[in-house]
Protein backbone atom coordinates (compact mmCIF):
# COMPACT_ATOMS: atom_id res chain seq x y z
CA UNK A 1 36.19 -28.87 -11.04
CA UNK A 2 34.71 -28.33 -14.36
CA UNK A 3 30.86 -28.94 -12.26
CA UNK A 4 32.01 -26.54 -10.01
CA UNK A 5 32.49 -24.07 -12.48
CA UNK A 6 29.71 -24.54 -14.39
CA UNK A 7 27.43 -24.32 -10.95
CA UNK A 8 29.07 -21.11 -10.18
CA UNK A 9 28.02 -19.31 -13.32
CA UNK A 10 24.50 -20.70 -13.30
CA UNK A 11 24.07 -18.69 -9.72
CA UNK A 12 25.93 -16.14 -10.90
CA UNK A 13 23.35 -15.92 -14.18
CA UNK A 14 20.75 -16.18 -11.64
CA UNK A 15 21.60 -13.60 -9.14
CA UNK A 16 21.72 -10.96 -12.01
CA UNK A 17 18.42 -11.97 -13.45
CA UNK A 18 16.79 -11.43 -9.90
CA UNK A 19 18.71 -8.24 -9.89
CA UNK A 20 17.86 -7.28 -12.97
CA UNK A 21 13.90 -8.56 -12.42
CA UNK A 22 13.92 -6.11 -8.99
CA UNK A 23 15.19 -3.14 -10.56
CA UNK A 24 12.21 -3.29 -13.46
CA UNK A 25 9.52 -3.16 -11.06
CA UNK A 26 11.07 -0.49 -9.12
CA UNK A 27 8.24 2.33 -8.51
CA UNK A 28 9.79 5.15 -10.17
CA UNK A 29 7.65 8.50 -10.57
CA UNK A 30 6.05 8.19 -13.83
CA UNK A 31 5.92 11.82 -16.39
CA UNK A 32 2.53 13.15 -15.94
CA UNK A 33 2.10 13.38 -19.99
CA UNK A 34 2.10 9.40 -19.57
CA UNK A 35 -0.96 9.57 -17.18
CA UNK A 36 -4.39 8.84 -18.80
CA UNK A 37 -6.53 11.79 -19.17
CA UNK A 38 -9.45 10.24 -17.37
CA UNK A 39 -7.39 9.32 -14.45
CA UNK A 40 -6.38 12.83 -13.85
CA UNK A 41 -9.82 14.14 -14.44
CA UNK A 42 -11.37 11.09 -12.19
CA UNK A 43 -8.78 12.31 -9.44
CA UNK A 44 -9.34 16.31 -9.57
CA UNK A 45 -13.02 15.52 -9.30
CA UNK A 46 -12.46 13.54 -5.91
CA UNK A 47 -9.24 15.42 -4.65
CA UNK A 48 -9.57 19.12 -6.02
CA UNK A 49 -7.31 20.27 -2.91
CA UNK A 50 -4.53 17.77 -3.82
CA UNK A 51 -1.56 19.78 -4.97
CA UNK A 52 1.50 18.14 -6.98
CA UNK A 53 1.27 14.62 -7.01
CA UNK A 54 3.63 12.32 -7.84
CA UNK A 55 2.39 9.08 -9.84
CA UNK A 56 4.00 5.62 -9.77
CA UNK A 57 3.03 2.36 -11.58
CA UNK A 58 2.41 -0.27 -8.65
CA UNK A 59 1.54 -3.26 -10.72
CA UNK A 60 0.11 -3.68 -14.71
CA UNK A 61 -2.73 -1.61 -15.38
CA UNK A 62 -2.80 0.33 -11.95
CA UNK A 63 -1.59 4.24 -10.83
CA UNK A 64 -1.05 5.26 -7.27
CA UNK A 65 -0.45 8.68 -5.93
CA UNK A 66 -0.09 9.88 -2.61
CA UNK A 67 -0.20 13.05 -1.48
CA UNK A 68 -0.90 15.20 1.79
CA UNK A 69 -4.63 16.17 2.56
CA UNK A 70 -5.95 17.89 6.31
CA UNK A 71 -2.33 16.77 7.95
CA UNK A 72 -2.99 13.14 6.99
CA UNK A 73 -0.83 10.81 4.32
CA UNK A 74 -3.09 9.66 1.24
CA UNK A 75 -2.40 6.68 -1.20
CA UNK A 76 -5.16 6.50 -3.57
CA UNK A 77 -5.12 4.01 -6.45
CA UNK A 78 -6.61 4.23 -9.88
CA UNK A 79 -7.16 1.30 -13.42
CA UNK A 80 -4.95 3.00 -15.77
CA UNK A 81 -7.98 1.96 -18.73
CA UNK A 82 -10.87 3.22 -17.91
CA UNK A 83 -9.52 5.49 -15.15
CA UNK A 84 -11.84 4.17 -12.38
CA UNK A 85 -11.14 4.75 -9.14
CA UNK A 86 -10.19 1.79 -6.88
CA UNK A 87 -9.24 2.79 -3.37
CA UNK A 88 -8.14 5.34 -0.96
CA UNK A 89 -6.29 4.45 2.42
CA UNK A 90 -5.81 7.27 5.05
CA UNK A 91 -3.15 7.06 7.72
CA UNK A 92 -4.73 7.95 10.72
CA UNK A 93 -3.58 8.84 14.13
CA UNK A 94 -4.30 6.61 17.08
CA UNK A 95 -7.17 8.65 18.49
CA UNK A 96 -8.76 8.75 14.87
CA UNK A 97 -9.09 4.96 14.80
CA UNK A 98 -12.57 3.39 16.17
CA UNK A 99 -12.83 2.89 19.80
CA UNK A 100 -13.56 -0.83 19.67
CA UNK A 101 -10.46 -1.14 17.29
CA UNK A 102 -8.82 0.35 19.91
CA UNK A 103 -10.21 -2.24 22.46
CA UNK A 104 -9.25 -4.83 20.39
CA UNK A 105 -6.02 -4.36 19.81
CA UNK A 106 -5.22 -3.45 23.66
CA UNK A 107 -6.53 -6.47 24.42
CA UNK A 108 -4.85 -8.78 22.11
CA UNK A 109 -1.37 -7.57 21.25
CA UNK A 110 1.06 -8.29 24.18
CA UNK A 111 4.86 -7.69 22.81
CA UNK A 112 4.40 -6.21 19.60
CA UNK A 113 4.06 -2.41 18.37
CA UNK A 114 1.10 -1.07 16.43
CA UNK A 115 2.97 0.99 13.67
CA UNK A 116 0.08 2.57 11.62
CA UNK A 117 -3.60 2.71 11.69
CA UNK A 118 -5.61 3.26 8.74
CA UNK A 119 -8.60 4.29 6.99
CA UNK A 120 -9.11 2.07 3.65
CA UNK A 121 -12.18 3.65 1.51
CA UNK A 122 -13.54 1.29 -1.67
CA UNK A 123 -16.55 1.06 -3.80
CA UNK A 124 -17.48 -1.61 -1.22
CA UNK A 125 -17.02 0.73 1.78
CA UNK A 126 -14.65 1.59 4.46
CA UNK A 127 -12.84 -0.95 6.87
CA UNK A 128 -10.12 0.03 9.03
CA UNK A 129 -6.84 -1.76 9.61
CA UNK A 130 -4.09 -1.30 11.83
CA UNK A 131 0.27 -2.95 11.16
CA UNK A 132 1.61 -4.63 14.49
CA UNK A 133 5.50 -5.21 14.17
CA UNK A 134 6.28 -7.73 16.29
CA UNK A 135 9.39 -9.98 16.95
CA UNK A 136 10.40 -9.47 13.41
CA UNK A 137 7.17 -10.07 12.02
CA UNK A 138 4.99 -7.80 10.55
CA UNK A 139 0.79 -8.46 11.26
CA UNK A 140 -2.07 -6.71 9.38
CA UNK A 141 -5.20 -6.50 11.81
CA UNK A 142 -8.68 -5.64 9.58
CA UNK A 143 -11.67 -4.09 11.30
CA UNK A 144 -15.24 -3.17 9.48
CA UNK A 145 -16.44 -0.20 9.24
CA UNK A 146 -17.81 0.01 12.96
CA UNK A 147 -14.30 -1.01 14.47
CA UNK A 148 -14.83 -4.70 15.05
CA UNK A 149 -12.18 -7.19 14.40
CA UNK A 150 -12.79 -9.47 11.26
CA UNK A 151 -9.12 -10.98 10.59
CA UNK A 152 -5.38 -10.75 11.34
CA UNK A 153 -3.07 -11.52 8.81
CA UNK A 154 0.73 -12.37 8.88
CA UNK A 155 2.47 -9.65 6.01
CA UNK A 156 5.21 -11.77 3.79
């Protein structure tokens, strides 16, 4: 009995420590006054028509906004040091995406539902990429720039 106990509080301990682990992650807005001075002056240079945004803290050392811009949804993602920018992904409508994206996908997803498409714009270029939910699952297809399929990868 005494085992029995004694197993009961260590998953108890360790059910509030997950708890407690989930909850400090959580994105919460962060106070603008927290928000480097080069990242907001890196950001009005490359979204001047942005209104109010809203920043959160995604991971160490990286800021992500996303905000409304010509009736599309826009993440864009800073480095909180030097204020760089890193990327900016554009939901896009399914006309928007590339025609041979398009193509692709008709031809290869039988059961599932495409649930977003995507513009993703880095310092290395733009690629495309397009969420399939299907049976549960949730698949990431990547295109290049020109629409044409490079990988599909299964979301955890």
């Amino acid at each position: 009995m005494k085992n029995y106990l004694s197993l009961k509080k260590v998953c108890i301990l360790f059910f509030i420590f997950n708890f407690s682990f989930l909850i400090s992650f959580a994105q919460l807005p962060i106070d603008n006054k927290l928000i480097p001075t080069n990242v907001k002056e890196n950001f009005a240079k490359k979204f001047p028509a942005a209104g109010a945004v809203v920043w959160i803290q995604p991971g160490p050392g990286f800021l992500e906004t996303t905000f409304s811009q010509d009736k599309h949804s826009v993440t864009v993602m800073y480095a909180m040091a030097m204020g760089d920018w890193i990327s900016t992904d554009t939901k896009l409508k399914a006309e928007e995406f590339p025609a041979a994206a398009i193509t692709y996908l008709t031809s290869n997803i039988s059961g599932g539902k495409i649930t977003g498409y995507y513009k993703s714009e880095t310092k290395k270029g733009i690629e495309y990429y397009s969420l399939e939910k299907n049976t549960g699952k949730l698949f990431t297809y990547s295109f290049d720039a020109d629409g044409y399929f490079v990988s599909k990868v299964e979301e955890e």
